[in-house]
Each structure stands twice: as structure tokens, then as C-alpha cells.
N, C-alpha and C. Protein backbone atom coordinates (compact mmCIF):
# COMPACT_ATOMS: atom_id res chain seq x y z
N UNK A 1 106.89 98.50 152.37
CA UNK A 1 105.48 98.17 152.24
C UNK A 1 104.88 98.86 151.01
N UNK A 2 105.29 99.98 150.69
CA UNK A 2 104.59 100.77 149.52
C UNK A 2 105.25 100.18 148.31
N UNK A 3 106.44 99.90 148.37
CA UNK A 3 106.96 99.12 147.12
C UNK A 3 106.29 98.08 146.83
N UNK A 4 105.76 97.16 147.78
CA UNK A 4 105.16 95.70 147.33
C UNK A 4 103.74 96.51 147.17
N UNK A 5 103.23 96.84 147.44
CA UNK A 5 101.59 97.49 147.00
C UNK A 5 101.88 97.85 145.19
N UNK A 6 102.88 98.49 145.08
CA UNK A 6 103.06 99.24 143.65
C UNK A 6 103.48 97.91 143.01
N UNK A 7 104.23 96.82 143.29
CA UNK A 7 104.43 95.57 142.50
C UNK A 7 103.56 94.54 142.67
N UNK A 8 102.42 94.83 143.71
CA UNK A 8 101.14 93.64 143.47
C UNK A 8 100.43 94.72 142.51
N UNK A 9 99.99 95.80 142.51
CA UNK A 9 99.41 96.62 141.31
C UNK A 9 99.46 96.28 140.00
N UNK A 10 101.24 96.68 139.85
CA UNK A 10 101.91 96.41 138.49
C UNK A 10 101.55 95.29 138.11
N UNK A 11 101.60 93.84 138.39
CA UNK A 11 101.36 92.55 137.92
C UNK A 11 100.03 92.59 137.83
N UNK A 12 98.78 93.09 138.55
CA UNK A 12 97.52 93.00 138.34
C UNK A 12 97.23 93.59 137.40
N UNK A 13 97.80 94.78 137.02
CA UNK A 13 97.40 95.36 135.71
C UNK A 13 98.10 95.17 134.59
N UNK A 14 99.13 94.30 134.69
CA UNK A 14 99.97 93.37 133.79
C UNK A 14 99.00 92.13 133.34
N UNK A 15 98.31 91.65 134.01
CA UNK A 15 97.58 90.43 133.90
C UNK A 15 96.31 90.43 133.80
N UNK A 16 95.78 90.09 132.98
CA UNK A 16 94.16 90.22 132.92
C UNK A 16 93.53 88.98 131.99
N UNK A 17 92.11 88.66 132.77
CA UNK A 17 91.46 87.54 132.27
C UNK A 17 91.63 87.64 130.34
N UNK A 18 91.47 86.85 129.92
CA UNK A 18 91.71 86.32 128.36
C UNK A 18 90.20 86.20 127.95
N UNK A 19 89.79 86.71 126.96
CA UNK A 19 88.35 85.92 126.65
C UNK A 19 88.70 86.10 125.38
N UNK A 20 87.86 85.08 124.74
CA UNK A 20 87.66 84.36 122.94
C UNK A 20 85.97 84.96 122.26
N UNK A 21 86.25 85.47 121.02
CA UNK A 21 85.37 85.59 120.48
C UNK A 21 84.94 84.21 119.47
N UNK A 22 83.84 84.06 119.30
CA UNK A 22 83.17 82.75 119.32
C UNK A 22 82.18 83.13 117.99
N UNK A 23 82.88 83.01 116.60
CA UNK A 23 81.93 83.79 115.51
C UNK A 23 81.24 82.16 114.75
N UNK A 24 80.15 82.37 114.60
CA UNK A 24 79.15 82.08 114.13
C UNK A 24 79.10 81.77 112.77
N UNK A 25 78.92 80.88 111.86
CA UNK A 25 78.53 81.21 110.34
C UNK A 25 77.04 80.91 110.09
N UNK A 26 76.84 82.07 109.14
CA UNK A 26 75.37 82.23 109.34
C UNK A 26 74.64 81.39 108.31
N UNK A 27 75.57 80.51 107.24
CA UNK A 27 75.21 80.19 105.78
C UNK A 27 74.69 81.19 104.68
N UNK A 28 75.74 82.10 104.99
CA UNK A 28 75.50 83.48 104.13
C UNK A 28 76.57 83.96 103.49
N UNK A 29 76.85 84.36 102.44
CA UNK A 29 77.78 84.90 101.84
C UNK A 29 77.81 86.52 101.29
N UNK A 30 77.94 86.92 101.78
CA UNK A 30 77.99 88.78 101.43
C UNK A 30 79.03 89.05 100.49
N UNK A 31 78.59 89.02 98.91
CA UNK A 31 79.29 89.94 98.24
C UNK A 31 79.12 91.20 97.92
N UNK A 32 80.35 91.90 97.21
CA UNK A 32 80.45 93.07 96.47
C UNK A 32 81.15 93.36 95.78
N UNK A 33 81.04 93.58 94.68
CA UNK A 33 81.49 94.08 93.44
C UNK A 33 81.57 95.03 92.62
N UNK A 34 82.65 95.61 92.89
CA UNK A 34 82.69 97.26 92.72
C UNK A 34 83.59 97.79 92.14
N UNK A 35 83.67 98.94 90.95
CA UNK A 35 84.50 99.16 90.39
C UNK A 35 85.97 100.10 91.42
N UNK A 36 87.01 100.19 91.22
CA UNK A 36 87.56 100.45 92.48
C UNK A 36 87.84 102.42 91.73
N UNK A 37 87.58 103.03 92.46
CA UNK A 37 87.50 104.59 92.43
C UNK A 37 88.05 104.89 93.64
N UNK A 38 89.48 105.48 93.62
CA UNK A 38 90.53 105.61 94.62
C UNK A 38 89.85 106.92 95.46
N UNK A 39 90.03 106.82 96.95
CA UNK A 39 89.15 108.10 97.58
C UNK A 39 87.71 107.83 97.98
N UNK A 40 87.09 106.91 97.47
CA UNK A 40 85.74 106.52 97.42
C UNK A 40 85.65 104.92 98.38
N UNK A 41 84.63 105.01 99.10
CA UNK A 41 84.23 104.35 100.12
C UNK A 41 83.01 103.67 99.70
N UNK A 42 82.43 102.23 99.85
CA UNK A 42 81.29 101.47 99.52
C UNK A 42 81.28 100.99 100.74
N UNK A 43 79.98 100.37 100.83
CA UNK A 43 79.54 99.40 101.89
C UNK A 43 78.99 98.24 100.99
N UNK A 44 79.78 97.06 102.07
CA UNK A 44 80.12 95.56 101.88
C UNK A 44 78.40 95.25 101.57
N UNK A 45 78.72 94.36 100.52
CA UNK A 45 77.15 93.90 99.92
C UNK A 45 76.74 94.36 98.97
N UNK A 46 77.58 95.57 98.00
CA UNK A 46 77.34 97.01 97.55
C UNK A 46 77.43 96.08 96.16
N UNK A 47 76.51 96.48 94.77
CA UNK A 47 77.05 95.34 93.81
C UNK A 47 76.56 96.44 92.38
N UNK A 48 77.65 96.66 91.74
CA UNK A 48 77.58 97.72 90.53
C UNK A 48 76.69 96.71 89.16
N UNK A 49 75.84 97.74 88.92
CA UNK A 49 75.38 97.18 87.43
C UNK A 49 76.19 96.90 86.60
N UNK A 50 77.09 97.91 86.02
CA UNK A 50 78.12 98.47 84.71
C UNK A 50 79.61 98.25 85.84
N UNK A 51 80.75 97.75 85.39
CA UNK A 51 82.10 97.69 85.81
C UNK A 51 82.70 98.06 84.29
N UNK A 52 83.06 99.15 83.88
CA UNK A 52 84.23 99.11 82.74
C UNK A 52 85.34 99.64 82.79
N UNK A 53 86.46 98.91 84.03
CA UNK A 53 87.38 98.86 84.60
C UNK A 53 88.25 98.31 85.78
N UNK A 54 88.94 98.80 86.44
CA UNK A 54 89.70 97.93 87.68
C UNK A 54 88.54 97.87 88.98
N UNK A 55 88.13 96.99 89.02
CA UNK A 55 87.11 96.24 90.16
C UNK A 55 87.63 95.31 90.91
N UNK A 56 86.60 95.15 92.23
CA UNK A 56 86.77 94.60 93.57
C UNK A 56 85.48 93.31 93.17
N UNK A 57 85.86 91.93 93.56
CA UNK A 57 84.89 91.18 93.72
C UNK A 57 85.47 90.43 94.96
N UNK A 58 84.60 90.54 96.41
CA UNK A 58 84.66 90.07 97.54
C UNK A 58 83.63 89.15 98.07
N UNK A 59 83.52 88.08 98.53
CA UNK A 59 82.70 87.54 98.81
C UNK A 59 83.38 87.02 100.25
N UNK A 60 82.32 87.60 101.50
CA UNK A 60 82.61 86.74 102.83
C UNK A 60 81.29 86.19 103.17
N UNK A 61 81.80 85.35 104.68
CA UNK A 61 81.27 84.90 104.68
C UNK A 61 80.52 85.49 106.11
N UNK A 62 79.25 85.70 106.09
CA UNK A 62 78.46 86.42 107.48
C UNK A 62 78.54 85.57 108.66
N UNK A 63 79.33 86.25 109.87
CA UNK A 63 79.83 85.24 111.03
C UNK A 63 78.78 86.61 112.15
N UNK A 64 78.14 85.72 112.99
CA UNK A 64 77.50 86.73 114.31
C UNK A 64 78.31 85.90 115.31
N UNK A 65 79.10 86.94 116.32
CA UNK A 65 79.60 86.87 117.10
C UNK A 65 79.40 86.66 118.67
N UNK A 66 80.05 85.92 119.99
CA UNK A 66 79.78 86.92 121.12
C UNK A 66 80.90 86.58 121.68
N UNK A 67 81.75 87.49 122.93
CA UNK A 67 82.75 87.35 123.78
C UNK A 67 82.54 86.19 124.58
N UNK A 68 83.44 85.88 125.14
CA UNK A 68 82.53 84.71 126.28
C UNK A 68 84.58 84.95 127.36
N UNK A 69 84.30 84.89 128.43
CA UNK A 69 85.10 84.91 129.34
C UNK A 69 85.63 83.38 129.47
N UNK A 70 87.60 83.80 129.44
CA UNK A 70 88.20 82.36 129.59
C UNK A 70 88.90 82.60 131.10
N UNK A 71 88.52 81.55 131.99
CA UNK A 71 89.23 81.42 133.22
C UNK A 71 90.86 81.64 133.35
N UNK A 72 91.97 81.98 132.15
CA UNK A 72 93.01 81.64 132.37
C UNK A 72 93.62 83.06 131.94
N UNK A 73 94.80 83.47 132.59
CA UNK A 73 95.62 85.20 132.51
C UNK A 73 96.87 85.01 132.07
N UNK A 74 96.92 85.70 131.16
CA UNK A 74 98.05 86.18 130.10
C UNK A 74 99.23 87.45 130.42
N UNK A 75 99.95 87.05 130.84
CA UNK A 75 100.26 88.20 131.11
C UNK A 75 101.05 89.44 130.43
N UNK A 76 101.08 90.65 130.48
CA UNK A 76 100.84 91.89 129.62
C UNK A 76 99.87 92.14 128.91
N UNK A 77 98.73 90.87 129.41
CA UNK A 77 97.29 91.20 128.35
C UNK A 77 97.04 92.73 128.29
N UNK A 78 97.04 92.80 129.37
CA UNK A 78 96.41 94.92 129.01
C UNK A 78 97.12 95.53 128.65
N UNK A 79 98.44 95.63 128.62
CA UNK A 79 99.45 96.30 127.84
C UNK A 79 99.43 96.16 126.61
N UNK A 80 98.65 94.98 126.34
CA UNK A 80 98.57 94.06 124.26
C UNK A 80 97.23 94.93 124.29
N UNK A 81 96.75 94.94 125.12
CA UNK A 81 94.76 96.00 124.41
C UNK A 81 93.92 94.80 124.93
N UNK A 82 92.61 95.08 125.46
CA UNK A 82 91.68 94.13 125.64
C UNK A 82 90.99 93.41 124.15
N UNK A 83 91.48 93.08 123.44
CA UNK A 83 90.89 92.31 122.11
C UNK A 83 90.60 90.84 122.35
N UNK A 84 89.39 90.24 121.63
CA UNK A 84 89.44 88.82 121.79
C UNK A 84 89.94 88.03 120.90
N UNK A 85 90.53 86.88 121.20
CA UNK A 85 90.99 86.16 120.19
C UNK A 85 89.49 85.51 119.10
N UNK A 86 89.99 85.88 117.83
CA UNK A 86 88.67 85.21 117.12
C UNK A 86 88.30 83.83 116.90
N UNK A 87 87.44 82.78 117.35
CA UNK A 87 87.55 81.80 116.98
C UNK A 87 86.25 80.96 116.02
N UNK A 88 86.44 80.70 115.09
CA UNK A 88 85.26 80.57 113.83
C UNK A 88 85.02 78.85 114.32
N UNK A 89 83.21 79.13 113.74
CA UNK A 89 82.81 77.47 114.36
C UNK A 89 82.66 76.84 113.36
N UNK A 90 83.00 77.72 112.14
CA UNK A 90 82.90 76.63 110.65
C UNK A 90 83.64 77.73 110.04
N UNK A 91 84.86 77.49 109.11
CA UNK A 91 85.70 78.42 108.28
C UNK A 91 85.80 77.94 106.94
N UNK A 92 85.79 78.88 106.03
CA UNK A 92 86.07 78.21 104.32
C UNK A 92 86.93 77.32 104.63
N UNK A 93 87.31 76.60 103.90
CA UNK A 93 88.15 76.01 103.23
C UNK A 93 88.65 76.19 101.79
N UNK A 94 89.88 76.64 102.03
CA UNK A 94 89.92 78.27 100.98
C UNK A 94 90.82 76.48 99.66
N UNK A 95 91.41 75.81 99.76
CA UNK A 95 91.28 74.75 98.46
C UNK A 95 90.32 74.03 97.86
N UNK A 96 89.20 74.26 98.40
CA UNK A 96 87.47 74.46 97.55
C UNK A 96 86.75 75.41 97.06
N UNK A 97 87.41 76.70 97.15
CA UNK A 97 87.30 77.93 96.71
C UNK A 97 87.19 77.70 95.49
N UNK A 98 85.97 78.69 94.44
CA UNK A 98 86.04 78.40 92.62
C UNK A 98 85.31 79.99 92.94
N UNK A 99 85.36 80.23 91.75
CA UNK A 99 85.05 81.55 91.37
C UNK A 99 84.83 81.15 89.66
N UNK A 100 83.19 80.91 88.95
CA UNK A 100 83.41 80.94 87.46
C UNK A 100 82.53 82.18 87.28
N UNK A 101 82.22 81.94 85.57
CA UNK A 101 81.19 82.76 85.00
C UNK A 101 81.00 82.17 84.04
N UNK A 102 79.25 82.59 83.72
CA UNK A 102 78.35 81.96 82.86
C UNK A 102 78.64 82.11 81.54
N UNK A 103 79.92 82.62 81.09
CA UNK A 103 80.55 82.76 79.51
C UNK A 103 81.95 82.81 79.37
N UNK A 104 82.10 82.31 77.85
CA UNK A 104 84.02 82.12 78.04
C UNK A 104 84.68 82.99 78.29
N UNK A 105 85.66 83.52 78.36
CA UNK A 105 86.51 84.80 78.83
C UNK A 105 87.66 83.93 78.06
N UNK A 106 88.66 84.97 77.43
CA UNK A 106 89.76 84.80 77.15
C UNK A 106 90.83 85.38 77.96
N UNK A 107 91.63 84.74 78.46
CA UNK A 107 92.82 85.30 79.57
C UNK A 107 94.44 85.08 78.60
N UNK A 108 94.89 85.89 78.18
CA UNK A 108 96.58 86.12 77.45
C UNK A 108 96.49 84.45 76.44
N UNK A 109 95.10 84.68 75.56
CA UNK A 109 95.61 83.33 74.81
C UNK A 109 94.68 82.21 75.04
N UNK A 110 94.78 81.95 76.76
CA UNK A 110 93.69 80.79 76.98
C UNK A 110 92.37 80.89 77.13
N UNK A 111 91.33 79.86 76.89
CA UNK A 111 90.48 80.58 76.96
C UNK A 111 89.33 79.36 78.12
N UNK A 112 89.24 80.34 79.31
CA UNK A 112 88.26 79.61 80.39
C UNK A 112 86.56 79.74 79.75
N UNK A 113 86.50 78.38 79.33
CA UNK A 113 85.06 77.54 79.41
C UNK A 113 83.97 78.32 80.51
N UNK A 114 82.71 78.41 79.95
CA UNK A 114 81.69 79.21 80.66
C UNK A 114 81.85 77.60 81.47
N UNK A 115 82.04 78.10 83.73
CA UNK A 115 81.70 77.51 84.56
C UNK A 115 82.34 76.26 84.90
N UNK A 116 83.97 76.94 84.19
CA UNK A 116 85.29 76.55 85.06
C UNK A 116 85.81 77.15 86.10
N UNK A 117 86.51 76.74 86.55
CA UNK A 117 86.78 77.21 87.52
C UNK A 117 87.88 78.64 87.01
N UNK A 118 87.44 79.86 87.57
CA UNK A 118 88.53 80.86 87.18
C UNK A 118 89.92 80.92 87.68
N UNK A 119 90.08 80.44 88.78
CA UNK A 119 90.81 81.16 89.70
C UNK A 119 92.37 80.36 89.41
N UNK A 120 92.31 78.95 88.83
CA UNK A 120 94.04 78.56 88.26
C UNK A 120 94.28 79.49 87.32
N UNK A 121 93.53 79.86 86.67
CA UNK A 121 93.99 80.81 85.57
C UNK A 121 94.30 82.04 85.77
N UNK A 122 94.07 82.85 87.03
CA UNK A 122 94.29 84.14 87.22
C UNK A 122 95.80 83.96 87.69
N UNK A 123 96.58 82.53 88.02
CA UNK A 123 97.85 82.48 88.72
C UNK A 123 98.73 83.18 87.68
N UNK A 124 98.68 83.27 86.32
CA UNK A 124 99.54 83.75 84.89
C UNK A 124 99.70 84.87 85.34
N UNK A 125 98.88 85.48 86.47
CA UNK A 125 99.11 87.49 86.38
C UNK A 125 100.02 87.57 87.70
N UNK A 126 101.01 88.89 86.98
CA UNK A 126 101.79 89.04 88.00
C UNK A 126 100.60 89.75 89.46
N UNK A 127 101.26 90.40 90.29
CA UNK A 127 100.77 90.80 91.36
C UNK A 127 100.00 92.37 91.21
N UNK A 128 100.70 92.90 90.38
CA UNK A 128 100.23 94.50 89.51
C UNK A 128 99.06 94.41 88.91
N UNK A 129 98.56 93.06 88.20
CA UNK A 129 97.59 92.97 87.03
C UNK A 129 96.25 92.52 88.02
N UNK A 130 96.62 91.65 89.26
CA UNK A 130 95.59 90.80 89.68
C UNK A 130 95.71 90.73 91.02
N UNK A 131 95.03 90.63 92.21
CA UNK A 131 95.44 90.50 93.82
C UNK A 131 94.21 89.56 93.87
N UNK A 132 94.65 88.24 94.76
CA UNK A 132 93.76 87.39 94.85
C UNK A 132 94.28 87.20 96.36
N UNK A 133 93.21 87.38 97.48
CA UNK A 133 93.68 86.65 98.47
C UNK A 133 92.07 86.10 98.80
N UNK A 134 92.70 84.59 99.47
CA UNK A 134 91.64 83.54 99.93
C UNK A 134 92.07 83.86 101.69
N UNK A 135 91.02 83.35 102.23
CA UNK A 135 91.19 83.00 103.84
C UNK A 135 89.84 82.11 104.23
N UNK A 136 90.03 81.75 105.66
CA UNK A 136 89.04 81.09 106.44
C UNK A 136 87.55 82.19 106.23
N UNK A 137 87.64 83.13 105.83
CA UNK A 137 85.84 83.47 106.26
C UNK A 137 86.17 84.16 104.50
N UNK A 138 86.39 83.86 103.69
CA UNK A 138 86.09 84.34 102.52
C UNK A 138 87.35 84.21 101.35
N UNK A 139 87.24 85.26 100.10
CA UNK A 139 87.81 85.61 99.08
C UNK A 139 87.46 86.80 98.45
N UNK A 140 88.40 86.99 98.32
CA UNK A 140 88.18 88.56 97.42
C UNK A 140 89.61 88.68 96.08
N UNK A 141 89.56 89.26 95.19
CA UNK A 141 89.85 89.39 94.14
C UNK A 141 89.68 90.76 93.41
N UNK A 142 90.95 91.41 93.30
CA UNK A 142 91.39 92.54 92.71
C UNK A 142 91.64 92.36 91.63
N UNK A 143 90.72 93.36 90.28
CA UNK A 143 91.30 92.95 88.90
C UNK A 143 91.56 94.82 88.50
N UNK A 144 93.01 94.58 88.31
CA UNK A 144 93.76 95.79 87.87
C UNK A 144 93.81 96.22 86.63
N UNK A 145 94.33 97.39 86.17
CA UNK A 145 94.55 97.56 84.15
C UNK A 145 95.43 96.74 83.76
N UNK A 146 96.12 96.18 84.32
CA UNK A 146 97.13 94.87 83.47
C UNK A 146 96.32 93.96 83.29
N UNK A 147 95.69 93.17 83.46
CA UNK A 147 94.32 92.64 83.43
C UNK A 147 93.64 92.39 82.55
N UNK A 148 93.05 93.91 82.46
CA UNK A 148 92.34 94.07 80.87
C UNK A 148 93.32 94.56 79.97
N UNK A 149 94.13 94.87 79.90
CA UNK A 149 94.89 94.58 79.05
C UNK A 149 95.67 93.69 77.59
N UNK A 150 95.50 92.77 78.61
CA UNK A 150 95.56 90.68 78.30
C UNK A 150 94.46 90.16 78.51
N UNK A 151 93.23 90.75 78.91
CA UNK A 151 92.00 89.76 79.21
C UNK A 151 90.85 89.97 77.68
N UNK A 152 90.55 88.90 77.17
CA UNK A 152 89.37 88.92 76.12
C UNK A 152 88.05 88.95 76.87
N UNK A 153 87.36 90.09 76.85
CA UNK A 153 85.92 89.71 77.66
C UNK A 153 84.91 90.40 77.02
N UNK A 154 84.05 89.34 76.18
CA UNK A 154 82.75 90.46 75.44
C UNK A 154 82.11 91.11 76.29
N UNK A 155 81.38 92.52 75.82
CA UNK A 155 80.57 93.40 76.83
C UNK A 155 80.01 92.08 77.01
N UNK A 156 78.58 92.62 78.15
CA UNK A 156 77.50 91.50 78.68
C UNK A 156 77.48 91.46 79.94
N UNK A 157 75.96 90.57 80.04
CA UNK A 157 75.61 90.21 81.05
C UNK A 157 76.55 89.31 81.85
N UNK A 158 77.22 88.57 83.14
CA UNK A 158 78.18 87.98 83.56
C UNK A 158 77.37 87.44 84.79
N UNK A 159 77.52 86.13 85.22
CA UNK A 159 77.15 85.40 86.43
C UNK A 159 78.23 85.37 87.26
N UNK A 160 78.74 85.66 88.26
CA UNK A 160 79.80 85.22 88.51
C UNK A 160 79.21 83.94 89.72
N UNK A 161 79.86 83.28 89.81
CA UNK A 161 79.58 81.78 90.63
C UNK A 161 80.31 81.98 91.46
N UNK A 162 80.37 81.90 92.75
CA UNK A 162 81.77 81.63 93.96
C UNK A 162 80.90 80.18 94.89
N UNK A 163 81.64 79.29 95.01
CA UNK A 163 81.18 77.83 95.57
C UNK A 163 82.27 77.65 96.11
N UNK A 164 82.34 76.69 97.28
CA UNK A 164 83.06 76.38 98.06
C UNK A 164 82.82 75.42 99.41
N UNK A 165 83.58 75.08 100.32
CA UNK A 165 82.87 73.86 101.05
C UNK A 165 83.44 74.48 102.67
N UNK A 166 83.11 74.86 103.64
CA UNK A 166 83.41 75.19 104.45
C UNK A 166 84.00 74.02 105.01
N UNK A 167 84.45 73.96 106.59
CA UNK A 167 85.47 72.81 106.98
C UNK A 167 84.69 72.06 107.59
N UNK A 168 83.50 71.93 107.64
CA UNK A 168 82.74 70.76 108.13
C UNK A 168 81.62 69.87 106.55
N UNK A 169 82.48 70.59 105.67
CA UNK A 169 82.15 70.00 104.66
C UNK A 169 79.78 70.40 104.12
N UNK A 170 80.14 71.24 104.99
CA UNK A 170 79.00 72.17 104.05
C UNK A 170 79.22 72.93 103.26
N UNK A 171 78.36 72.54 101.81
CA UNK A 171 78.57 73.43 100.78
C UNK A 171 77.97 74.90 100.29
N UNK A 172 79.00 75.62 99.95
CA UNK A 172 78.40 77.16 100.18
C UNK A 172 78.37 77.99 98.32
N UNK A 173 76.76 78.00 97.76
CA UNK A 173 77.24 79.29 96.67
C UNK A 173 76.67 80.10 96.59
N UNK A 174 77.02 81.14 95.91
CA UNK A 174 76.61 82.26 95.81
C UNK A 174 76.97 83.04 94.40
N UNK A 175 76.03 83.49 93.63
CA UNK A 175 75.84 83.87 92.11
C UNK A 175 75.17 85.52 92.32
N UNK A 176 76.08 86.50 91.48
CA UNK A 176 76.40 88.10 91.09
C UNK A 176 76.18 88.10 89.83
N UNK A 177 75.10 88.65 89.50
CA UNK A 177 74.94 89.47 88.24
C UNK A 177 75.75 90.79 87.55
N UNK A 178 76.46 90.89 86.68
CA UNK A 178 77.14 92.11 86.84
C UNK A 178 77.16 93.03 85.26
N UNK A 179 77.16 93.54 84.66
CA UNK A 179 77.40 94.11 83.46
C UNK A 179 78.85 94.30 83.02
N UNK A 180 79.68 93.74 82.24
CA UNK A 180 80.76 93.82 82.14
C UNK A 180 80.97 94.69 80.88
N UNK A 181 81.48 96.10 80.78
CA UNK A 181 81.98 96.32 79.48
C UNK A 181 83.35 97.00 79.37
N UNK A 182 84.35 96.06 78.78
CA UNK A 182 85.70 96.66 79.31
C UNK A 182 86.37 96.90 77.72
């Protein structure tokens, strides 16, 4: 009798309800753009006048959330951690993703047109010079000293543009002022 008490236990606390987080898009885009200073901590939204060096440009997208309880049990859920699965009610669509700026830039030779699209052209850099990752709630973009290295960019004022179409085909932009002197 005490054995089956300890193995209806075990499976009950093996098994536990499932619930989904249910995030929101707010039609907001939160960037930041920041020169990257190893040791040093910013808060998201954070946006530098002057960059004259290896910088962070992130742009997400503002999702408000809530849990909501799913009728159905997983089992070893509590052994995995009570976390919810995330589920977005509108997500980028990260092959409508553009990233320009309001002046030409020269990249190893070529040279991107003020309010082309940047981002085919950053594919030339190895992984050391440049980190580009896209996803469902945003983009962000790491520009390293290999970079400037090979990159032509007059000091100046800089727009940066990020546009894009989420998956219900609403269109999303958002424009950063920045001081560039590299």
C-alpha cells in the first residue's frame, strides 16, 4: 500500500498542467544602439549619440504578455521547470527584414546607395567582422573591428531605417539617429 501511494505521488509530480504564454505585438519597435564596451551593461532602448567603434544595433519588437492555462499534461513537466511555451500573435517575418541609411557607405569596394537595403551586403563579412542574427520578434546586428577595417564611412549624421512586414502582413519602421565617426 505505501509503495502505490509513493508511485501515485511520483507520477503526480511527474505530470503537471502545460500552460502557453500568449505575447502580444504592440506595433512597437525598441531599438538600441550602442557602442559595445566589454563588462558594461545598457538597458534595451538605450541609443548613443557618438559610436567610433564596435557597436550593437538591435531592434525588437515590444510583445505584452499573459500565461493562460492548457487543459492537457506533459509528463516530466516539473522535472523540465514550470516555463511557458511562448506563443507570438504576429511575428517578423525576418525575409522582409531591411536595415538602410540615409548616406552611401562603402563596404570592401562596393558601395551601398543611401536607402538600400544593407543587410545583402553585410553577407561578404566573415563571422569575426559582423554577427547578424534575424528572428520572429526582431534583429540585431553586431559590427566588429574587421568591419571598420574594410568599411568606407564618412564621420556624420546616420539614419538608420529598419522596415519590415510582420506575418500578417503589417508593415513595421522604425528610424535611429546616430553620430558615426569611425
Amino acid at each position: 500500500m505505501m509503495y502505490r501511494l509513493f508511485y501515485v505521488a511520483l507520477i503526480a509530480l511527474g505530470c503537471a498542467a502545460c500552460c502557453n504564454e500568449e505575447l502580444i505585438f504592440q506595433d512597437e519597435v525598441e531599438v538600441t544602439v550602442l557602442e559595445i564596451v566589454p563588462g558594461e551593461s545598457y538597458l534595451p532602448g538605450s541609443v548613443a549619440d557618438t559610436l567610433r567603434g564596435p557597436f550593437q544595433y538591435r531592434a525588437i519588437g515590444i510583445y505584452h504578455g499573459y500565461a493562460t492555462a492548457v487543459p492537457t499534461v506533459r509528463p516530466g513537466q516539473l522535472l523540465m521547470g514550470f516555463s511557458c511555451d511562448e506563443q507570438y500573435d504576429r511575428a517578423f517575418d525576418a525575409e522582409t527584414v531591411s536595415l538602410s541609411l540615409d548616406h552611401p557607405i562603402s563596404l570592401r569596394g562596393v558601395t551601398v546607395l543611401a536607402g538600400e537595403n544593407l543587410l545583402p551586403s553585410l553577407e561578404q563579412f566573415s563571422f569575426q567582422d559582423i554577427q547578424v542574427y534575424t528572428s520572429s520578434t526582431g534583429l540585431e546586428i553586431i559590427f566588429l573591428e574587421g568591419f571598420f577595417a574594410s568599411a568606407d564611412i564618412a564621420p556624420g549624421d546616420y539614419t538608420f531605417t529598419l522596415a519590415g512586414m510582420l506575418d500578417d502582413g503589417t508593415l513595421i519602421s522604425e528610424t535611429t539617429q546616430v553620430y558615426l565617426d569611425f
